[in-house]
PDB file of N, CA and C in Angstrom:
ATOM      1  N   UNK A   1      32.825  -2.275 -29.351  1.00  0.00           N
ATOM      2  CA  UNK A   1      31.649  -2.356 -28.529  1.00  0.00           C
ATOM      3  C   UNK A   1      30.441  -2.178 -29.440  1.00  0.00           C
ATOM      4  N   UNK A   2      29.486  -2.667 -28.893  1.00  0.00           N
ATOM      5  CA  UNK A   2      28.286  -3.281 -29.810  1.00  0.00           C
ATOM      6  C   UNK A   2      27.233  -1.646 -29.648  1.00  0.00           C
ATOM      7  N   UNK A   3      26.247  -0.778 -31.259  1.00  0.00           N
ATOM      8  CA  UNK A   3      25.821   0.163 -30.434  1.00  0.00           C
ATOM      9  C   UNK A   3      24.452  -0.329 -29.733  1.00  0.00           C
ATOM     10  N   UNK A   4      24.604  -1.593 -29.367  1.00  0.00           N
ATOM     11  CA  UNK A   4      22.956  -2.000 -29.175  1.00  0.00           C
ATOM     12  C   UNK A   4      22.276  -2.846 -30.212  1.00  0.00           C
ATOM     13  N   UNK A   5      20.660  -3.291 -29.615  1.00  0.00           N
ATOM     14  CA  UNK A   5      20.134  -3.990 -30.580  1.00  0.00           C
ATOM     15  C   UNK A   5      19.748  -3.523 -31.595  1.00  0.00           C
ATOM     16  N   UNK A   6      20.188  -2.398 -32.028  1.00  0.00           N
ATOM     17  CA  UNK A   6      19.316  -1.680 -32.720  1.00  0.00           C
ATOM     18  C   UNK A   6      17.469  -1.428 -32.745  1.00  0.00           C
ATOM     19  N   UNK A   7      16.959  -2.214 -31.895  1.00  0.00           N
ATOM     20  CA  UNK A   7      15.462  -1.461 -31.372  1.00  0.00           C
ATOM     21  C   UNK A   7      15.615  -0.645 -29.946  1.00  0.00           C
ATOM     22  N   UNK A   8      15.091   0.402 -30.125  1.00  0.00           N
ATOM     23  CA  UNK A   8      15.517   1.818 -29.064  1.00  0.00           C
ATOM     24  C   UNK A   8      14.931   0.703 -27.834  1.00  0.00           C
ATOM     25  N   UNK A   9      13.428   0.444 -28.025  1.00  0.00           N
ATOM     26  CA  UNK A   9      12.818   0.190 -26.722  1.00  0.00           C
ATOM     27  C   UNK A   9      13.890  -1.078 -25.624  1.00  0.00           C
ATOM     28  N   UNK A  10      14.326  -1.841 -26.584  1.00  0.00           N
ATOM     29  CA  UNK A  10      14.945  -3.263 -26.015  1.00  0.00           C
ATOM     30  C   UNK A  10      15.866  -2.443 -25.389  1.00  0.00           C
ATOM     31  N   UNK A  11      17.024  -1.604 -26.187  1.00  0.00           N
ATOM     32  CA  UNK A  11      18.646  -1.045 -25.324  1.00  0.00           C
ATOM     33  C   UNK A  11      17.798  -0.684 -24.166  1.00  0.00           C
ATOM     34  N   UNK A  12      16.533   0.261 -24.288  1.00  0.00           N
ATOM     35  CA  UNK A  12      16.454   1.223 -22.592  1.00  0.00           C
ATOM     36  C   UNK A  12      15.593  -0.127 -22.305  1.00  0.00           C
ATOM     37  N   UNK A  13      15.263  -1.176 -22.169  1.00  0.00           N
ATOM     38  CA  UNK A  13      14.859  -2.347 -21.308  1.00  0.00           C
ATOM     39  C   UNK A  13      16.113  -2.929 -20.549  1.00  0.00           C
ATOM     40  N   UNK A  14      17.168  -2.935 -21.515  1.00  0.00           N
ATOM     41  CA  UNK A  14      18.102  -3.493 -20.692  1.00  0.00           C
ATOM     42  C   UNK A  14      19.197  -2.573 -20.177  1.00  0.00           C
ATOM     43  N   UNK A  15      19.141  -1.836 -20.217  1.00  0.00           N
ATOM     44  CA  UNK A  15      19.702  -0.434 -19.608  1.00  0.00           C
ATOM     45  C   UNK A  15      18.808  -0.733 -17.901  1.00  0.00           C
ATOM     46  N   UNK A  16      17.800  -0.464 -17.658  1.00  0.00           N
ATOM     47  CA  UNK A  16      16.882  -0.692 -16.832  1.00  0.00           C
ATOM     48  C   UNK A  16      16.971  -1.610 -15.875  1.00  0.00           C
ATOM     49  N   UNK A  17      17.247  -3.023 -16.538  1.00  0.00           N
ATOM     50  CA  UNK A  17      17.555  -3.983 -16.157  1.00  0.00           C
ATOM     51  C   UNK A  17      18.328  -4.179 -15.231  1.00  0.00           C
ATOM     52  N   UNK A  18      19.642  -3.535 -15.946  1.00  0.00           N
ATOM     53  CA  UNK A  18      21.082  -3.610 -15.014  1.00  0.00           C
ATOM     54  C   UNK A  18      21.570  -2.683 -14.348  1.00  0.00           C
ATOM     55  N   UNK A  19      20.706  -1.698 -14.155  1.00  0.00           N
ATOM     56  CA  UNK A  19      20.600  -0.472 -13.351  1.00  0.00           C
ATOM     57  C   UNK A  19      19.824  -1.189 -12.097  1.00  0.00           C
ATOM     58  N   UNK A  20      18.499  -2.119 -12.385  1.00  0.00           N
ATOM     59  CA  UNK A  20      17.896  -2.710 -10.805  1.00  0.00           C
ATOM     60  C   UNK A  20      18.538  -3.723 -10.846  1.00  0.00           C
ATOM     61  N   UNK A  21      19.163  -4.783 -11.774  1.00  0.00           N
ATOM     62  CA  UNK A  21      20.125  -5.355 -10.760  1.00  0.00           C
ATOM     63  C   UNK A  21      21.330  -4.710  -9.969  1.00  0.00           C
ATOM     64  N   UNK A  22      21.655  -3.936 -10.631  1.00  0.00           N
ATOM     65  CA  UNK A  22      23.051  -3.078  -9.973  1.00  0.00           C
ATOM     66  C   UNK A  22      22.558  -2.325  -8.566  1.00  0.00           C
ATOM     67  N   UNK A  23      21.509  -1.792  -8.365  1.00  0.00           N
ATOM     68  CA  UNK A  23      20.837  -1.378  -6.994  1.00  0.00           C
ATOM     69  C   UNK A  23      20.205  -2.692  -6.178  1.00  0.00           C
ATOM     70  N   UNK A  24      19.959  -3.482  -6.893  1.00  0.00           N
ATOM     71  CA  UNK A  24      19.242  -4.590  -5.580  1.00  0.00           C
ATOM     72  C   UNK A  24      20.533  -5.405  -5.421  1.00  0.00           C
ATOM     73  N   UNK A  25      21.961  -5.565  -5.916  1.00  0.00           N
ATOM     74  CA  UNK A  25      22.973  -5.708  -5.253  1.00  0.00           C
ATOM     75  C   UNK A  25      23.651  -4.959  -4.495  1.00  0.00           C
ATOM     76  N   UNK A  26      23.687  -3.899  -4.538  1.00  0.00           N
ATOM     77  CA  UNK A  26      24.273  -2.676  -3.513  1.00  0.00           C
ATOM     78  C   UNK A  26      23.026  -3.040  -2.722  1.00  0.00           C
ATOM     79  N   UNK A  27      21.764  -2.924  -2.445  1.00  0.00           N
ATOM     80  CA  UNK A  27      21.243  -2.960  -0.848  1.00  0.00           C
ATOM     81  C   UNK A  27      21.276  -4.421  -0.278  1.00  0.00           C
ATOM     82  N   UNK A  28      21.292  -5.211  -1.032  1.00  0.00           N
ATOM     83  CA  UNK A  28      21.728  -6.562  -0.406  1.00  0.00           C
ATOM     84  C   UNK A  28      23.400  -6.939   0.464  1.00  0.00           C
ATOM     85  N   UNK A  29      24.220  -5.630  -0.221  1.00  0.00           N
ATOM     86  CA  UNK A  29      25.275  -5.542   0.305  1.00  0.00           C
ATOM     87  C   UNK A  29      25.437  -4.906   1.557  1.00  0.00           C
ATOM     88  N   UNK A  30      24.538  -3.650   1.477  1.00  0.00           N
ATOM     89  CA  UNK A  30      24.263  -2.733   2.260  1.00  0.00           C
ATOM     90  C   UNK A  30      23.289  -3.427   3.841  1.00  0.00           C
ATOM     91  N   UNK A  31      22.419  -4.627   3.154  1.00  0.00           N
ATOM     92  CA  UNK A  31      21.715  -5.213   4.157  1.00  0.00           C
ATOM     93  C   UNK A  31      23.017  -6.404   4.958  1.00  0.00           C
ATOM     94  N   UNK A  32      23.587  -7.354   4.306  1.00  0.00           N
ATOM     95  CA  UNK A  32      24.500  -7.757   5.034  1.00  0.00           C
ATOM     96  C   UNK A  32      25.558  -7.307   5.921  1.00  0.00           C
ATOM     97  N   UNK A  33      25.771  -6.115   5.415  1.00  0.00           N
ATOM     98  CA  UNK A  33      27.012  -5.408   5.998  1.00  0.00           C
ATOM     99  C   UNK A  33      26.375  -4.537   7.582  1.00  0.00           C
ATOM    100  N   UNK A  34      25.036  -4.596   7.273  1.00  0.00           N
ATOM    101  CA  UNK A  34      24.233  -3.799   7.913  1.00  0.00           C
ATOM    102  C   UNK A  34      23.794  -5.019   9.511  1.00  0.00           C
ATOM    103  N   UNK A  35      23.840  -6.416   8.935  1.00  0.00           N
ATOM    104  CA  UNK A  35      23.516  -7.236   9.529  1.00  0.00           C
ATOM    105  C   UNK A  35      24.949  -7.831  10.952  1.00  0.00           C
ATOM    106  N   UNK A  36      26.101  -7.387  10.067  1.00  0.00           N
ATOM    107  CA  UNK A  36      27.224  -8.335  10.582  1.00  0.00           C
ATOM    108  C   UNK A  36      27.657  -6.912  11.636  1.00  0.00           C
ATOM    109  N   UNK A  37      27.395  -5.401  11.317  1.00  0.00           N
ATOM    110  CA  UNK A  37      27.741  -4.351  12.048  1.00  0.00           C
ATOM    111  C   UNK A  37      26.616  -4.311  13.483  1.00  0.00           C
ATOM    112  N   UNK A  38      25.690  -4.687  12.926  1.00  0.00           N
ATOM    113  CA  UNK A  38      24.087  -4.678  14.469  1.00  0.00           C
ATOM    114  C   UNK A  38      24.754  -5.834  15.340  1.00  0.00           C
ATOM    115  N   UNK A  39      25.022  -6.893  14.622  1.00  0.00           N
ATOM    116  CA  UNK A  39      25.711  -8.173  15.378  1.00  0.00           C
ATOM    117  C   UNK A  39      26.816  -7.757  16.466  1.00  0.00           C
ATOM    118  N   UNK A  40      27.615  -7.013  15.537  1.00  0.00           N
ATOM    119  CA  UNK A  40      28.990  -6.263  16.697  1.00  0.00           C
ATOM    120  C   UNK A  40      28.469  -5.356  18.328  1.00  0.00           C
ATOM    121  N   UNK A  41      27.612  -4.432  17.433  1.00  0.00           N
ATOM    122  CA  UNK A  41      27.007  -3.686  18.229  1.00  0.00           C
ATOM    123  C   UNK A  41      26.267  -4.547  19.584  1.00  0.00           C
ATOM    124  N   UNK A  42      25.377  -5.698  19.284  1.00  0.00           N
ATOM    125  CA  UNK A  42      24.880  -6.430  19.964  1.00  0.00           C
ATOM    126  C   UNK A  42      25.982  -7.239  20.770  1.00  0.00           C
ATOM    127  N   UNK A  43      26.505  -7.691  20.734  1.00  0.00           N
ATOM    128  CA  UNK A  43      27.508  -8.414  21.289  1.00  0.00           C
ATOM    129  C   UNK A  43      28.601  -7.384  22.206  1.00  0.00           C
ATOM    130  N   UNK A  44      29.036  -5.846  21.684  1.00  0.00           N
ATOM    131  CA  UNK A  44      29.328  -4.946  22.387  1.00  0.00           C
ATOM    132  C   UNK A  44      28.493  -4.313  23.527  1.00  0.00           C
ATOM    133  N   UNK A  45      27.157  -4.397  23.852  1.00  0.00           N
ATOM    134  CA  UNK A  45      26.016  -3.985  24.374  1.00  0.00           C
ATOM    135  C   UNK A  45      26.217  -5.122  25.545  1.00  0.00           C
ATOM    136  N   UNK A  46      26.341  -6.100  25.160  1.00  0.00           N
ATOM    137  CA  UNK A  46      26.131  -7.698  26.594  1.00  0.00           C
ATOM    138  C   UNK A  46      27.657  -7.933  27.151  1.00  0.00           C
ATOM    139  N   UNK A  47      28.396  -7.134  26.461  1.00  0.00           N
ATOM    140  CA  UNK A  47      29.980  -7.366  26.956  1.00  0.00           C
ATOM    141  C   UNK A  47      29.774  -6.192  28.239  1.00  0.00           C
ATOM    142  N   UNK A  48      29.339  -5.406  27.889  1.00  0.00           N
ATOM    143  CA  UNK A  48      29.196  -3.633  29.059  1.00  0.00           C
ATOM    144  C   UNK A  48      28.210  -4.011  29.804  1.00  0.00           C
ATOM    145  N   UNK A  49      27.092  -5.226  29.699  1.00  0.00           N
ATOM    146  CA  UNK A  49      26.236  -5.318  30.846  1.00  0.00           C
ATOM    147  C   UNK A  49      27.040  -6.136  31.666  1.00  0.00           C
ATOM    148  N   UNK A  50      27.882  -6.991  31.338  1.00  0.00           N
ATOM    149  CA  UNK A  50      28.555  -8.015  32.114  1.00  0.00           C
ATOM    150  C   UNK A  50      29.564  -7.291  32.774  1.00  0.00           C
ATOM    151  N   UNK A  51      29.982  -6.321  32.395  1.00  0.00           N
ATOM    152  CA  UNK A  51      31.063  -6.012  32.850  1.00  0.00           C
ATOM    153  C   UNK A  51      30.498  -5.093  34.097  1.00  0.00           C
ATOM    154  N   UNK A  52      29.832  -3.774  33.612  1.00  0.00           N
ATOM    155  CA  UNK A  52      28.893  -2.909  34.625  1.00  0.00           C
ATOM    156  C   UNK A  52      27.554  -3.666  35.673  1.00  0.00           C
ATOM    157  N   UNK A  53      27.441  -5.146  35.087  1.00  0.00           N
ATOM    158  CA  UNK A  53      26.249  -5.573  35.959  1.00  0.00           C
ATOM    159  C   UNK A  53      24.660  -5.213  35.677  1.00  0.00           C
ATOM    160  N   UNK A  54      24.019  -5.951  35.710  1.00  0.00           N
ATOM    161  CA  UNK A  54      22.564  -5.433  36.073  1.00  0.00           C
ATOM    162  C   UNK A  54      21.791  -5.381  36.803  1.00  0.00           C
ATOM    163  N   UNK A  55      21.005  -4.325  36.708  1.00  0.00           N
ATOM    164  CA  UNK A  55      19.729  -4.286  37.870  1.00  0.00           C
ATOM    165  C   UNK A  55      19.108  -5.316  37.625  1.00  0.00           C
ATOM    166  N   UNK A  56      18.299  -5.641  39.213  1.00  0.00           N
ATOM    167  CA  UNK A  56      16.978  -6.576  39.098  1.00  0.00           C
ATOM    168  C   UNK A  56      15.952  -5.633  38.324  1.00  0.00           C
ATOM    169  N   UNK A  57      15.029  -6.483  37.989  1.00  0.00           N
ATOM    170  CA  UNK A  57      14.014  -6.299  37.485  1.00  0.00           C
ATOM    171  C   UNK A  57      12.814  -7.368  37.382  1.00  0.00           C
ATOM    172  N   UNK A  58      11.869  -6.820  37.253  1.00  0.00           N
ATOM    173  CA  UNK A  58      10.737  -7.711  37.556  1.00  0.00           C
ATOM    174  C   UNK A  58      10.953  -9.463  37.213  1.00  0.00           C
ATOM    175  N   UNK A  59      11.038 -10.006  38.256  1.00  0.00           N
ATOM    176  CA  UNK A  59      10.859 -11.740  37.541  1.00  0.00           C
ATOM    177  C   UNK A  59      12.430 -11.823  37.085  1.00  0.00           C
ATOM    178  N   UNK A  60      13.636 -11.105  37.335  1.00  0.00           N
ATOM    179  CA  UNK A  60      14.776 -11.979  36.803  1.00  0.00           C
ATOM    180  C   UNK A  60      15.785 -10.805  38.272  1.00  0.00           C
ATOM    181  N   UNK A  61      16.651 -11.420  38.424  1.00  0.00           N
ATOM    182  CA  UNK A  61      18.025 -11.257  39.328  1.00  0.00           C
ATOM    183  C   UNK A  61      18.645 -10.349  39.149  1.00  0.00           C
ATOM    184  N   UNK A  62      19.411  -9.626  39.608  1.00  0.00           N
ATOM    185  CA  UNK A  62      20.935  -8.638  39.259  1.00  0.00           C
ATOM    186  C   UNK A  62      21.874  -9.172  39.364  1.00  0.00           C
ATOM    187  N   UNK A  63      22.231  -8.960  38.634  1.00  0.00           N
ATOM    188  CA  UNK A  63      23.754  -9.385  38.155  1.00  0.00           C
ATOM    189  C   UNK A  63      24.800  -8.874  38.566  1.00  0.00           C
ATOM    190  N   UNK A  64      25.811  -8.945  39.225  1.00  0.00           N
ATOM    191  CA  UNK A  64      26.467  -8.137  39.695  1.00  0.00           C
ATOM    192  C   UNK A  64      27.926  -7.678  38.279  1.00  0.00           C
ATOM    193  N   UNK A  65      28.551  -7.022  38.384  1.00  0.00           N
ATOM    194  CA  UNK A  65      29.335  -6.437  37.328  1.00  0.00           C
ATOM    195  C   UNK A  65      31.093  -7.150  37.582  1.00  0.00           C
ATOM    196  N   UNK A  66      31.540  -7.286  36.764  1.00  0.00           N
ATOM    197  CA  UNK A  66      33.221  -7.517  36.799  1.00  0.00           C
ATOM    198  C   UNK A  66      33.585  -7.216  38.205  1.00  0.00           C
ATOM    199  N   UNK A  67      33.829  -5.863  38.470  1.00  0.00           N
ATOM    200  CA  UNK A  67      34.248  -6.048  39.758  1.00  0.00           C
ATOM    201  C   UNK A  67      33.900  -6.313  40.673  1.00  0.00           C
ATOM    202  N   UNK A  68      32.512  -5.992  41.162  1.00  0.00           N
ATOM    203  CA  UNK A  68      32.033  -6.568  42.599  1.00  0.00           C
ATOM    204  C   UNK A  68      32.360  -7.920  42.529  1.00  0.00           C
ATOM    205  N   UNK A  69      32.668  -9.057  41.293  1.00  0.00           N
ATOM    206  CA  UNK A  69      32.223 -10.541  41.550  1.00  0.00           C
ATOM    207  C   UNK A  69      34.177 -10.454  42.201  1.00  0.00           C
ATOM    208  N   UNK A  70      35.071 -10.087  41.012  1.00  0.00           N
ATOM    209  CA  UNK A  70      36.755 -10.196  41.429  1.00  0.00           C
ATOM    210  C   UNK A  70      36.251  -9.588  43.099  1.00  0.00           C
ATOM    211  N   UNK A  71      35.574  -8.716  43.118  1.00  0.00           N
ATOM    212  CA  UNK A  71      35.826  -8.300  44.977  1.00  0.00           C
ATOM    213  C   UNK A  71      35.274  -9.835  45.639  1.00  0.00           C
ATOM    214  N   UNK A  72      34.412 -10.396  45.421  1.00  0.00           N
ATOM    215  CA  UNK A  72      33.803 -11.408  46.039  1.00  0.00           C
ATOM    216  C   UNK A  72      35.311 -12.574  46.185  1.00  0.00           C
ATOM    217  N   UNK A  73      36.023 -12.661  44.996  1.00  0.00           N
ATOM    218  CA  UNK A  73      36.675 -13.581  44.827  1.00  0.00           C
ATOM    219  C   UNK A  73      38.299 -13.240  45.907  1.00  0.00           C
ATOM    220  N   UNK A  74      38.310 -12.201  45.754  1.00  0.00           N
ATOM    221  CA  UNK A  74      39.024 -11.383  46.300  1.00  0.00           C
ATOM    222  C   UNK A  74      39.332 -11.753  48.248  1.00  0.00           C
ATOM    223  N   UNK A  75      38.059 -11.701  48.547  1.00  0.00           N
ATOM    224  CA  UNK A  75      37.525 -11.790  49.953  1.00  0.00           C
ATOM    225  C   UNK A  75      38.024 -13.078  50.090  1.00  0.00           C
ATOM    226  N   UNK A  76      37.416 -14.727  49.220  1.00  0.00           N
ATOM    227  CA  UNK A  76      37.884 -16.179  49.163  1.00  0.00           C
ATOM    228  C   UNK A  76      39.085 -16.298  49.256  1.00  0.00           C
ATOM    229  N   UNK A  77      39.703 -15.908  48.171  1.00  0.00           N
ATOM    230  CA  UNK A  77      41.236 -15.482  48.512  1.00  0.00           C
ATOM    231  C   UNK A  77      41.666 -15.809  49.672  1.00  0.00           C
ATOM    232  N   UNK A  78      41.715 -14.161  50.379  1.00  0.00           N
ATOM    233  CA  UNK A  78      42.282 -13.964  51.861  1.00  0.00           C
ATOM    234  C   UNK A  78      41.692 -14.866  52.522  1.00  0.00           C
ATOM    235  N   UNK A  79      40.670 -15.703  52.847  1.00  0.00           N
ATOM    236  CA  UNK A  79      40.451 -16.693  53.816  1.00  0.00           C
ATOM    237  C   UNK A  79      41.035 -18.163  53.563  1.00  0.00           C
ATOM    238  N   UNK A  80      41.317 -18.102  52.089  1.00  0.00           N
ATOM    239  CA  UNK A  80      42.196 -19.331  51.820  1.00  0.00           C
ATOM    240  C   UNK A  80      43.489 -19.445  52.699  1.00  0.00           C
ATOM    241  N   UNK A  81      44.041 -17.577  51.924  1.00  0.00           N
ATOM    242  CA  UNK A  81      45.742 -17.644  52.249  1.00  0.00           C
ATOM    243  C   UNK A  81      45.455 -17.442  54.171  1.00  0.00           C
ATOM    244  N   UNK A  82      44.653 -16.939  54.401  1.00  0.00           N
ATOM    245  CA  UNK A  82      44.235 -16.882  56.519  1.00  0.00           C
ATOM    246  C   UNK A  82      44.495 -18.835  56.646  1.00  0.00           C
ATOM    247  N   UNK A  83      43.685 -19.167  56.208  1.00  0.00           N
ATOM    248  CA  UNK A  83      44.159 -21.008  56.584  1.00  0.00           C
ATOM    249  C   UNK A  83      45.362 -21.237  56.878  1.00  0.00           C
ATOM    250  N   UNK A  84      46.023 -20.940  55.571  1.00  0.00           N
ATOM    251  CA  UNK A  84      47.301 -20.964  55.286  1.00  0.00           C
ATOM    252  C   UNK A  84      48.747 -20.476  55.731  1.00  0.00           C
ATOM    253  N   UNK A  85      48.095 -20.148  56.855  1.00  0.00           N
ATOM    254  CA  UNK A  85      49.161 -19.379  57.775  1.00  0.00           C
ATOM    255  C   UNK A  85      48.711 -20.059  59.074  1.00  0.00           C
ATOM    256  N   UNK A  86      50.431 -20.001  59.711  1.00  0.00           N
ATOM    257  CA  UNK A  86      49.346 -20.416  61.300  1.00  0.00           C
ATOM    258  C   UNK A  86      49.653 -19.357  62.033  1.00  0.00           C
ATOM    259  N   UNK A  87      48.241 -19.779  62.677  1.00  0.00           N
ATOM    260  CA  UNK A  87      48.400 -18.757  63.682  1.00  0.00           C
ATOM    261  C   UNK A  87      47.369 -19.167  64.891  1.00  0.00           C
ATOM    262  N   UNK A  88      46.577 -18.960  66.026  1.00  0.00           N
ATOM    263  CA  UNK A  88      45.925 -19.416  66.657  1.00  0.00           C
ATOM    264  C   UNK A  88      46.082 -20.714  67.092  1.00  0.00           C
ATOM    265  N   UNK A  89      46.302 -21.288  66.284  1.00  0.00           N
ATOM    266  CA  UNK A  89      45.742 -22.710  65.957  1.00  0.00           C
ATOM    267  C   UNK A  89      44.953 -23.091  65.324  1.00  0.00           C
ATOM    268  N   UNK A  90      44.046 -22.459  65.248  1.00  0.00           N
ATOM    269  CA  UNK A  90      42.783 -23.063  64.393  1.00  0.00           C
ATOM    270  C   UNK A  90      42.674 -23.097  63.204  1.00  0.00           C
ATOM    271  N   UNK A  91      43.572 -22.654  62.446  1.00  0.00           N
ATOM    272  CA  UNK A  91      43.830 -22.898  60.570  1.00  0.00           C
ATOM    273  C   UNK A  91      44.147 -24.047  60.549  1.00  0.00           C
ATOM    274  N   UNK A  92      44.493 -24.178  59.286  1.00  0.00           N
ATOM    275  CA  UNK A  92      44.743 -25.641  58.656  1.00  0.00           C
ATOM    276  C   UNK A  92      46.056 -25.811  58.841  1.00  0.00           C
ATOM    277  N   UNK A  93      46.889 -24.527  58.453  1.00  0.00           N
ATOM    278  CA  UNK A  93      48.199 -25.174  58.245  1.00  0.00           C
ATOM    279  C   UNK A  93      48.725 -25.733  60.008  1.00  0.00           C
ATOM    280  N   UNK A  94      47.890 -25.167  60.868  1.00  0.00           N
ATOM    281  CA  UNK A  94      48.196 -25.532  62.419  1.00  0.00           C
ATOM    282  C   UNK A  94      47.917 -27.447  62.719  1.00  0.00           C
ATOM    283  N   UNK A  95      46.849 -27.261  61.854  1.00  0.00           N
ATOM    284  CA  UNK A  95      46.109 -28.686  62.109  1.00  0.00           C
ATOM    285  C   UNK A  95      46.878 -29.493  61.447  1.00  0.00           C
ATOM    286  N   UNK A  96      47.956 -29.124  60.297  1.00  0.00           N
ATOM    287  CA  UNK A  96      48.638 -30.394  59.142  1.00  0.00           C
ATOM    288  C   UNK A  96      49.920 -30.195  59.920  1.00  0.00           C
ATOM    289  N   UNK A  97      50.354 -28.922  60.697  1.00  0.00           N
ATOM    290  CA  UNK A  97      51.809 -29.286  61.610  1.00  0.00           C
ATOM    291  C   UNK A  97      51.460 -29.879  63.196  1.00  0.00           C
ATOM    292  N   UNK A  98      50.153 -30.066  63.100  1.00  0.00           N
ATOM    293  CA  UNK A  98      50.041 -31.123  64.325  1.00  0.00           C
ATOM    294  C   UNK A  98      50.172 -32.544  63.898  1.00  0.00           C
ATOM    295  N   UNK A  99      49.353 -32.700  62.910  1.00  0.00           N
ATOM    296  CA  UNK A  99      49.531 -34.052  62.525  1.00  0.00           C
ATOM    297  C   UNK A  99      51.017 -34.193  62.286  1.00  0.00           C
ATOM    298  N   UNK A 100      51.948 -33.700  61.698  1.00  0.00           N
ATOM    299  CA  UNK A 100      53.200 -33.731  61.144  1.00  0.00           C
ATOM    300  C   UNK A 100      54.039 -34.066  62.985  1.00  0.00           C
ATOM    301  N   UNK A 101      53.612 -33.151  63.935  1.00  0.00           N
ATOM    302  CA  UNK A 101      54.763 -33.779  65.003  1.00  0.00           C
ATOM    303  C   UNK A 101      54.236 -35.085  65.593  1.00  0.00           C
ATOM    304  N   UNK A 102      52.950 -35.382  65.911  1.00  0.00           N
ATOM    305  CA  UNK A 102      52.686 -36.514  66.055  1.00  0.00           C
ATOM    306  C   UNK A 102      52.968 -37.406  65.357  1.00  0.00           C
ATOM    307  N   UNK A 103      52.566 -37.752  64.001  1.00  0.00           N
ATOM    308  CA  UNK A 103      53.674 -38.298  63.332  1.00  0.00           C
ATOM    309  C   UNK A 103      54.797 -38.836  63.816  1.00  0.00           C
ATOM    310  N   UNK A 104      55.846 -37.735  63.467  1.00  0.00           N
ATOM    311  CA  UNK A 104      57.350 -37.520  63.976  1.00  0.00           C
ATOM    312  C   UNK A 104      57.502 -39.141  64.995  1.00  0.00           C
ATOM    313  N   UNK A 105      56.749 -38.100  66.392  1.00  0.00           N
ATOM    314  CA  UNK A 105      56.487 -39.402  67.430  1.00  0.00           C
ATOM    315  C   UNK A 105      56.541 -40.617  67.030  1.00  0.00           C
ATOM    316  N   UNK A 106      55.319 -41.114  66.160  1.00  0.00           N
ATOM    317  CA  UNK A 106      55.008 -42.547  65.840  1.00  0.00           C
ATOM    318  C   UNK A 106      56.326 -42.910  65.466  1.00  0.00           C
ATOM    319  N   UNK A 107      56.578 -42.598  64.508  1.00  0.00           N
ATOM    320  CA  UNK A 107      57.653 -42.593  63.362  1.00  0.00           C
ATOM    321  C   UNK A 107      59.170 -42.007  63.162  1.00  0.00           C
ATOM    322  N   UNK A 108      59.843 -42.056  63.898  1.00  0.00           N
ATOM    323  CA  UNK A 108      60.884 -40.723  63.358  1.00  0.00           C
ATOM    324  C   UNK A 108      61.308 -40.908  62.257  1.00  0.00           C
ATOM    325  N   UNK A 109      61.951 -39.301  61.557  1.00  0.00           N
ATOM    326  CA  UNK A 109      62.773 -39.862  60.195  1.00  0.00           C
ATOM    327  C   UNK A 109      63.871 -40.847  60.500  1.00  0.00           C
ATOM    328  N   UNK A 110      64.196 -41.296  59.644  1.00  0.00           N
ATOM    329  CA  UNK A 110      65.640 -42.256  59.451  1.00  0.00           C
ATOM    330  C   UNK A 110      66.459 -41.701  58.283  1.00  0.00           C
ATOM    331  N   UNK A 111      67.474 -41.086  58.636  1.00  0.00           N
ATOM    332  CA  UNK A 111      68.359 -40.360  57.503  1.00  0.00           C
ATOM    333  C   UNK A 111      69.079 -41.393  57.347  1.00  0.00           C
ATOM    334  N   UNK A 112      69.252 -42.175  56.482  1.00  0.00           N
ATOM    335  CA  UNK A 112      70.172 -43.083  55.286  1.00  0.00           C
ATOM    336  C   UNK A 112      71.347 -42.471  54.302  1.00  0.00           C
ATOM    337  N   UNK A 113      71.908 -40.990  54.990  1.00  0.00           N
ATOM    338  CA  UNK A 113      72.701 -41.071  54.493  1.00  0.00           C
ATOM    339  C   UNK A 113      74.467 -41.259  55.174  1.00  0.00           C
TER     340      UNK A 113
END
């Protein structure tokens, strides 16, 4: 290993040197790493509003949260599977086994075997 240029002032110039490059790469590291961790954080912050919902506030809507919307969906549901049953008459599946015996009438099956 070399002891230097032999002029004192030049070694502590470049001593200096690579001491501020060696620190303005550690905070550039420190700033990226700093950048991609706020990012997480940010993106963890809008995952918990979506999920918990938000208040209205002046000039924009509330949002409702994960569950109240599954409760909303929840409610659609049961009036689907209510169609879907007969009963009364007045669902659907009443209205597609009316059409089905009338039918019948027009038409009967013909078993071919």
């Amino acid at each position: 290993m070399s002891e230097g240029t032999g002029v004192p002032a030049v070694d502590v110039l470049v001593i200096w040197a690579l001491a501020a490059v060696a620190i303005a790469g550690l905070i550039a590291l420190v700033w990226r790493v700093w950048r991609g961790v706020r990012r997480i954080v940010d993106r963890l912050d809008d995952l918990a509003d979506d999920w918990n919902g938000t208040p209205a506030r002046p000039g924009v809507l509330a949002r409702p949260g994960v569950m109240a919307r599954l409760h909303g969906i929840e409610e659609r549901v049961a009036a689907v599977e209510h169609e879907l049953q007969p009963n009364s008459g007045a669902s659907l599946r009443d209205a597609v086994d009316r059409v089905d015996r009338r039918t019948r009438t027009l038409a009967p099956d013909t078993d071919t075997s």
